[in-house]
N, C-alpha and C. Protein backbone atom coordinates (compact mmCIF):
# COMPACT_ATOMS: atom_id res chain seq x y z
N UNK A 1 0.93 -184.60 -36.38
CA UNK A 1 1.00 -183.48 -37.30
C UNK A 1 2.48 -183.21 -37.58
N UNK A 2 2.83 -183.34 -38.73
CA UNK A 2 4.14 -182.95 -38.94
C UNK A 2 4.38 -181.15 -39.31
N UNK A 3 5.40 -181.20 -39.15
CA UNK A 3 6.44 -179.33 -39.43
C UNK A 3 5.70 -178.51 -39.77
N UNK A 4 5.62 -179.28 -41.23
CA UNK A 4 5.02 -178.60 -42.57
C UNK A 4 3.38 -178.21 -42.41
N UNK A 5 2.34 -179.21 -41.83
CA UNK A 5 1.32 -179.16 -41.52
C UNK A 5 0.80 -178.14 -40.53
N UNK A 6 1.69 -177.64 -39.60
CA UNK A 6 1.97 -177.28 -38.61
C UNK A 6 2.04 -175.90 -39.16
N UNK A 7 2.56 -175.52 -40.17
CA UNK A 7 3.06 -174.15 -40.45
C UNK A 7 2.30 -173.90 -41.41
N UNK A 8 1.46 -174.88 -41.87
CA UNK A 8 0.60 -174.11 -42.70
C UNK A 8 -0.78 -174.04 -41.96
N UNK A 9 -1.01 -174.14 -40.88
CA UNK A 9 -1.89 -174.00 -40.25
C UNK A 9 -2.17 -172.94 -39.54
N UNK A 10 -0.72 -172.53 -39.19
CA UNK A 10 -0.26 -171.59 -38.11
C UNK A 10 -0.33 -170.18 -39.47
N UNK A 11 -0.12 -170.34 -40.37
CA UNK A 11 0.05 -169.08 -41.41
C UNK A 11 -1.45 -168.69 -41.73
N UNK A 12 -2.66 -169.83 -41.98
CA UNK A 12 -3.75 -170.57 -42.17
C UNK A 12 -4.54 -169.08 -40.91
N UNK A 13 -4.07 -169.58 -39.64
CA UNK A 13 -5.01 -168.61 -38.62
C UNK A 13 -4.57 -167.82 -38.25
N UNK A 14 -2.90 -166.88 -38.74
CA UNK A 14 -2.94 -165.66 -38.84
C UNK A 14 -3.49 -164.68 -39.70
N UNK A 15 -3.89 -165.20 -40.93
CA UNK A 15 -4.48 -164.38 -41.86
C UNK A 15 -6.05 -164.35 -41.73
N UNK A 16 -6.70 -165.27 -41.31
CA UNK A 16 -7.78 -165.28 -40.61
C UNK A 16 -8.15 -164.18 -39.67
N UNK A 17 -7.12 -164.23 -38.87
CA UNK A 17 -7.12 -163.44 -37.47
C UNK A 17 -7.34 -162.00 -38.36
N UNK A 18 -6.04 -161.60 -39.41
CA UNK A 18 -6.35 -160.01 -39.98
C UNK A 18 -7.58 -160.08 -40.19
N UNK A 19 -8.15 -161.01 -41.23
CA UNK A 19 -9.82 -160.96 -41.63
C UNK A 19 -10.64 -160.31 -40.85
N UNK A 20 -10.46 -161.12 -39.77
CA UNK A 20 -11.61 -161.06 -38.74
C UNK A 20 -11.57 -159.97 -37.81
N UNK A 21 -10.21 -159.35 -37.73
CA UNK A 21 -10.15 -158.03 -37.11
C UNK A 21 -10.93 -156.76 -38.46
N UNK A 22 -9.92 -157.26 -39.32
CA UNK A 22 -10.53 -156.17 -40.33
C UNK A 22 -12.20 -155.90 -40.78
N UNK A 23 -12.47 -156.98 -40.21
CA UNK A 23 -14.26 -157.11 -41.03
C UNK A 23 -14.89 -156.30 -39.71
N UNK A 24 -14.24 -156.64 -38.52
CA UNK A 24 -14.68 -155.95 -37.51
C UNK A 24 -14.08 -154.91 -37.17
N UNK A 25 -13.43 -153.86 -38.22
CA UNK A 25 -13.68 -152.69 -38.09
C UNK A 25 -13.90 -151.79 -39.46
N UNK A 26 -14.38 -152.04 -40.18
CA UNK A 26 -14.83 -151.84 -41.38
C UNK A 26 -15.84 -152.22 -41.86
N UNK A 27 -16.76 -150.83 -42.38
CA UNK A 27 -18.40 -151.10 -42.65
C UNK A 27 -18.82 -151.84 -44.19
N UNK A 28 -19.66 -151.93 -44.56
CA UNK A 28 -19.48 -152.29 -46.12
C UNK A 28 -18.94 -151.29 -47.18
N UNK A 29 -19.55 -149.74 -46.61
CA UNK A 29 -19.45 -148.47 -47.53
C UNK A 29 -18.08 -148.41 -47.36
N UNK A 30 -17.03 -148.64 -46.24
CA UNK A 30 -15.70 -148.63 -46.22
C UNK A 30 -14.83 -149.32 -47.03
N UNK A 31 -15.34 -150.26 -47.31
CA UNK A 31 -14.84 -151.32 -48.33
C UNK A 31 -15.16 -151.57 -49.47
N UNK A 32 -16.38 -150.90 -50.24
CA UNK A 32 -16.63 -150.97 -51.35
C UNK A 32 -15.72 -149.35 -51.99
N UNK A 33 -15.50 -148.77 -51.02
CA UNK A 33 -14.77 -147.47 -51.26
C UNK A 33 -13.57 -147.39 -51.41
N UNK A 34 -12.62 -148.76 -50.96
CA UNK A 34 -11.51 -148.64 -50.43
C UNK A 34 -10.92 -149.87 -51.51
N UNK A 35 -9.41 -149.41 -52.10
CA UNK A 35 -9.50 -150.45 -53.04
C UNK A 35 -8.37 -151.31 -52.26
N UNK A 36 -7.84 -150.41 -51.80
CA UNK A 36 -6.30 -151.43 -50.56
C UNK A 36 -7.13 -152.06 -49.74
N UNK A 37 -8.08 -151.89 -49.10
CA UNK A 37 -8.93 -153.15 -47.94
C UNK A 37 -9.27 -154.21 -49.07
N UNK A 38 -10.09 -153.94 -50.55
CA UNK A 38 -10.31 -154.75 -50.68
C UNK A 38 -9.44 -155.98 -51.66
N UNK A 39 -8.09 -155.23 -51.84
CA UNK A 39 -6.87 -156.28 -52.52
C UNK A 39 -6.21 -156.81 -51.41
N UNK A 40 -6.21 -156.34 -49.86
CA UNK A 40 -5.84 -156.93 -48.69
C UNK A 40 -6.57 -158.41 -48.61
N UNK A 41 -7.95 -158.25 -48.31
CA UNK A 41 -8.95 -159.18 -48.15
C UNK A 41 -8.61 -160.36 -49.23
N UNK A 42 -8.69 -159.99 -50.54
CA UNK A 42 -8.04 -160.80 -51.62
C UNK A 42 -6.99 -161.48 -51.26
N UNK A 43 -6.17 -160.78 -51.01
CA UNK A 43 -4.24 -161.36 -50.88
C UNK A 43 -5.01 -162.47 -49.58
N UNK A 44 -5.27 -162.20 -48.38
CA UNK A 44 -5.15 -162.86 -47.65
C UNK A 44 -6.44 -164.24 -47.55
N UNK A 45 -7.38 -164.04 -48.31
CA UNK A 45 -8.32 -165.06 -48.72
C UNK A 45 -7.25 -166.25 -49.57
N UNK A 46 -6.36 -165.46 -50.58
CA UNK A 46 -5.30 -166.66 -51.47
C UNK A 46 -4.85 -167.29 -50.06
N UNK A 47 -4.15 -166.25 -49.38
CA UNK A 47 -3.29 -167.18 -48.32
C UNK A 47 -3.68 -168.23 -47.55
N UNK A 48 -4.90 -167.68 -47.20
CA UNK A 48 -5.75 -168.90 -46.50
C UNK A 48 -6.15 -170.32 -47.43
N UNK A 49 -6.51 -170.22 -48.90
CA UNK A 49 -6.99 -171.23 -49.76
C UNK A 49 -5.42 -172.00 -49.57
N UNK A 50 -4.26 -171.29 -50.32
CA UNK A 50 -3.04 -171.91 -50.63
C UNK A 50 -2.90 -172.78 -49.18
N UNK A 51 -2.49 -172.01 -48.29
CA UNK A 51 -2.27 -172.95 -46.96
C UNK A 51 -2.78 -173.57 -46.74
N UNK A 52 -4.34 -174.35 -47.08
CA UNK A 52 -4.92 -175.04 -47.04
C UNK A 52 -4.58 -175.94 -47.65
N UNK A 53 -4.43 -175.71 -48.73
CA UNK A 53 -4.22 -176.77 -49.84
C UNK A 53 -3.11 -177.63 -49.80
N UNK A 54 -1.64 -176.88 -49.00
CA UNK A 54 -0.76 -177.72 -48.78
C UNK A 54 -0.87 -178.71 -47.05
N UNK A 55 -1.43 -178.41 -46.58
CA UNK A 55 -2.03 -179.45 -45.66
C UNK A 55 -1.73 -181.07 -46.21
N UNK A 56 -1.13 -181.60 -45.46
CA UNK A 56 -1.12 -183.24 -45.75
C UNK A 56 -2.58 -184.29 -46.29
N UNK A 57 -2.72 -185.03 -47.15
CA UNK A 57 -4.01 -185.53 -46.96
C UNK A 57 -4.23 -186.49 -45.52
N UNK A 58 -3.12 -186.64 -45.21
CA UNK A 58 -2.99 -187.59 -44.32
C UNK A 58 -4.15 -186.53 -43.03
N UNK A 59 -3.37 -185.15 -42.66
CA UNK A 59 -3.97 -184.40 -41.66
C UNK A 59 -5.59 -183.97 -42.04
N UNK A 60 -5.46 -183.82 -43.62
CA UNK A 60 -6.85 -183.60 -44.42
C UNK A 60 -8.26 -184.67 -43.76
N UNK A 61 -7.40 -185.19 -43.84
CA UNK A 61 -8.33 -186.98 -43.50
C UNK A 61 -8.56 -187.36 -42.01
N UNK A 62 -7.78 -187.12 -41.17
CA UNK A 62 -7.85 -186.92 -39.87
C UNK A 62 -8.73 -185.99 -39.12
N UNK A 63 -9.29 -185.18 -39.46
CA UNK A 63 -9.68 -183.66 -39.58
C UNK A 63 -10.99 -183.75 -41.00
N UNK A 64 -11.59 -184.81 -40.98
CA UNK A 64 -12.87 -184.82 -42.55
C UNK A 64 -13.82 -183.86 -42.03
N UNK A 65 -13.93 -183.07 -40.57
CA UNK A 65 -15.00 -182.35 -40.67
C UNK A 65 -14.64 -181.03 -41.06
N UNK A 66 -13.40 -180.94 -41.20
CA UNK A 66 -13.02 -179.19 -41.76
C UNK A 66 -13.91 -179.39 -43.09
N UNK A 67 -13.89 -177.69 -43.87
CA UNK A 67 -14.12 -178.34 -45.00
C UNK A 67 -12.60 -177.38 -45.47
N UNK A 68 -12.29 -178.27 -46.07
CA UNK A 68 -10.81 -178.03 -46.62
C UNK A 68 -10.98 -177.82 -48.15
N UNK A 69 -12.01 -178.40 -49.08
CA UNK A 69 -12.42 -178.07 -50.43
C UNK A 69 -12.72 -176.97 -50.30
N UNK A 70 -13.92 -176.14 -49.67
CA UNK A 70 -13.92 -174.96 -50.14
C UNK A 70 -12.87 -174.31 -49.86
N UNK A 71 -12.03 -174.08 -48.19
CA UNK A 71 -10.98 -173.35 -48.27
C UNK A 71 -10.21 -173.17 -49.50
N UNK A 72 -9.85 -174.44 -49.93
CA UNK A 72 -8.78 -174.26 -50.91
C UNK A 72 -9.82 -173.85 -52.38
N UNK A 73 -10.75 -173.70 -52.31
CA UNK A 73 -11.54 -173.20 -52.93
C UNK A 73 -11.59 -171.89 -53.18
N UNK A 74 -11.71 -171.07 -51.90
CA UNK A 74 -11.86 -169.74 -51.87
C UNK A 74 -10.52 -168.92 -52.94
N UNK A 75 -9.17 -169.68 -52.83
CA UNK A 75 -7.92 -169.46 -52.83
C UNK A 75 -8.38 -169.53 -54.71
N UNK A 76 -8.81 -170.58 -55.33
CA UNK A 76 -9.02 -170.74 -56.70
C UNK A 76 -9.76 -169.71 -57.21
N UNK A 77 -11.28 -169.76 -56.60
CA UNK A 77 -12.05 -168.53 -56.88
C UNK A 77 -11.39 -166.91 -56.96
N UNK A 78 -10.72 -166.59 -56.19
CA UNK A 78 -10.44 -165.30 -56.19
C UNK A 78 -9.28 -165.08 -56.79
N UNK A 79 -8.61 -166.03 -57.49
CA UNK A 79 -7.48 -165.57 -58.37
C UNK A 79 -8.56 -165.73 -59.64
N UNK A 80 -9.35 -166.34 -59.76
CA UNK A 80 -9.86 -166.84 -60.89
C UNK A 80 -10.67 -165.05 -60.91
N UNK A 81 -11.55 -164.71 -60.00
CA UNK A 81 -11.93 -163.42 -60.14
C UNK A 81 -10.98 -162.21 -60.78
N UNK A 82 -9.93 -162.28 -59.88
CA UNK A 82 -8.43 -161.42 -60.18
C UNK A 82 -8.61 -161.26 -61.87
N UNK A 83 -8.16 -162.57 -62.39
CA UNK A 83 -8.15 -162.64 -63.60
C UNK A 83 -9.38 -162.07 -64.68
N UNK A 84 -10.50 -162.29 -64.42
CA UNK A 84 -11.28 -162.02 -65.07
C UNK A 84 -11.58 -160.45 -65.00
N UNK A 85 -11.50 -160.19 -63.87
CA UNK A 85 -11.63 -158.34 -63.82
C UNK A 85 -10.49 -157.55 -64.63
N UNK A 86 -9.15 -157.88 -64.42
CA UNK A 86 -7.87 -157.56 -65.42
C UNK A 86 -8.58 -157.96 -67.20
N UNK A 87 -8.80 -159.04 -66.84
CA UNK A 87 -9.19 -159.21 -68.59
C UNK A 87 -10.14 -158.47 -68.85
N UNK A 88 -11.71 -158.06 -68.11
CA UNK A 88 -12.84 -157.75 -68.21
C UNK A 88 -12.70 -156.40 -67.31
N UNK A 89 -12.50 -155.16 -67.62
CA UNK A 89 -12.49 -153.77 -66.70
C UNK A 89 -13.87 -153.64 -65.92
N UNK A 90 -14.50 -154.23 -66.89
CA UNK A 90 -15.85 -153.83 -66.53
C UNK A 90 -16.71 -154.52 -65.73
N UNK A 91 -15.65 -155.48 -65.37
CA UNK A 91 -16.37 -157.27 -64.62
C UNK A 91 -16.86 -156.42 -63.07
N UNK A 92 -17.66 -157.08 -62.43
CA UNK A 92 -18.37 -156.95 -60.91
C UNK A 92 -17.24 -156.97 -59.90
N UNK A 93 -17.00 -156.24 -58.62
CA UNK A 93 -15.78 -156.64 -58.34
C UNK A 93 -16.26 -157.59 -57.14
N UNK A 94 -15.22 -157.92 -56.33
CA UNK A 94 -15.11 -159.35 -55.65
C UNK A 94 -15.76 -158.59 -54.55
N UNK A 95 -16.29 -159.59 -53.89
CA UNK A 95 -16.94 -158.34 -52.49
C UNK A 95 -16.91 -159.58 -51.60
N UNK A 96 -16.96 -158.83 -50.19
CA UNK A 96 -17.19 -159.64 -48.64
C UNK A 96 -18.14 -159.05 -48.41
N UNK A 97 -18.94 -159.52 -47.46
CA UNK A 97 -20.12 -159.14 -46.95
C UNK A 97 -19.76 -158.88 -45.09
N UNK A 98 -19.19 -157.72 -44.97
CA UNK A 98 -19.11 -157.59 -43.87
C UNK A 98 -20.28 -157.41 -42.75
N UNK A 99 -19.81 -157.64 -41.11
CA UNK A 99 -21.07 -157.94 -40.10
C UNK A 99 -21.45 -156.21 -40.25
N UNK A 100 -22.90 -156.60 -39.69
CA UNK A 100 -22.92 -154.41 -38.88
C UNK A 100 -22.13 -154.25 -37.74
């Protein structure tokens, strides 16, 4: 694993880590209420897709059981959402489905 791979991995499962704290302490009604949790969740879903995406194919390929398409997926989708709600006021907004 080289530097670069290395640091985007490491950036990759700190933003994860917020996720996963945040989902576990926040109900759904908290977050459909809350517009900073849910542009947090956003920002850090990009971070996770982007860091994915710069991953080596070399490490990509080493590693075929991640799935690394959707990650870097998630990162496309939710700017692509971003966009459409700015263009569309009236568009659905982006939602997580948090645990009980």
């Amino acid at each position: 694993m080289n530097k670069d791979d290395r640091s985007c991995l490491m950036h990759r499962l700190d933003y994860a880590e917020k996720l996963r704290v945040l989902a576990g302490h926040t109900t759904q009604d908290q977050y459909d209420a809350d517009e900073t949790i849910q542009a947090a969740c956003r920002y850090w879903l990009q971070v996770i897709g982007e860091a994915a995406r710069q991953v080596s194919p070399a490490l990509q390929e080493a590693h075929s059981s991640i799935p690394w398409r959707p990650m870097i997926g998630i990162r496309n989708e939710s700017c692509m959402i971003i966009w459409a709600l700015t263009m569309k006021p009236s568009g659905k907004p982006f939602r997580i489905v948090f645990p009980n």
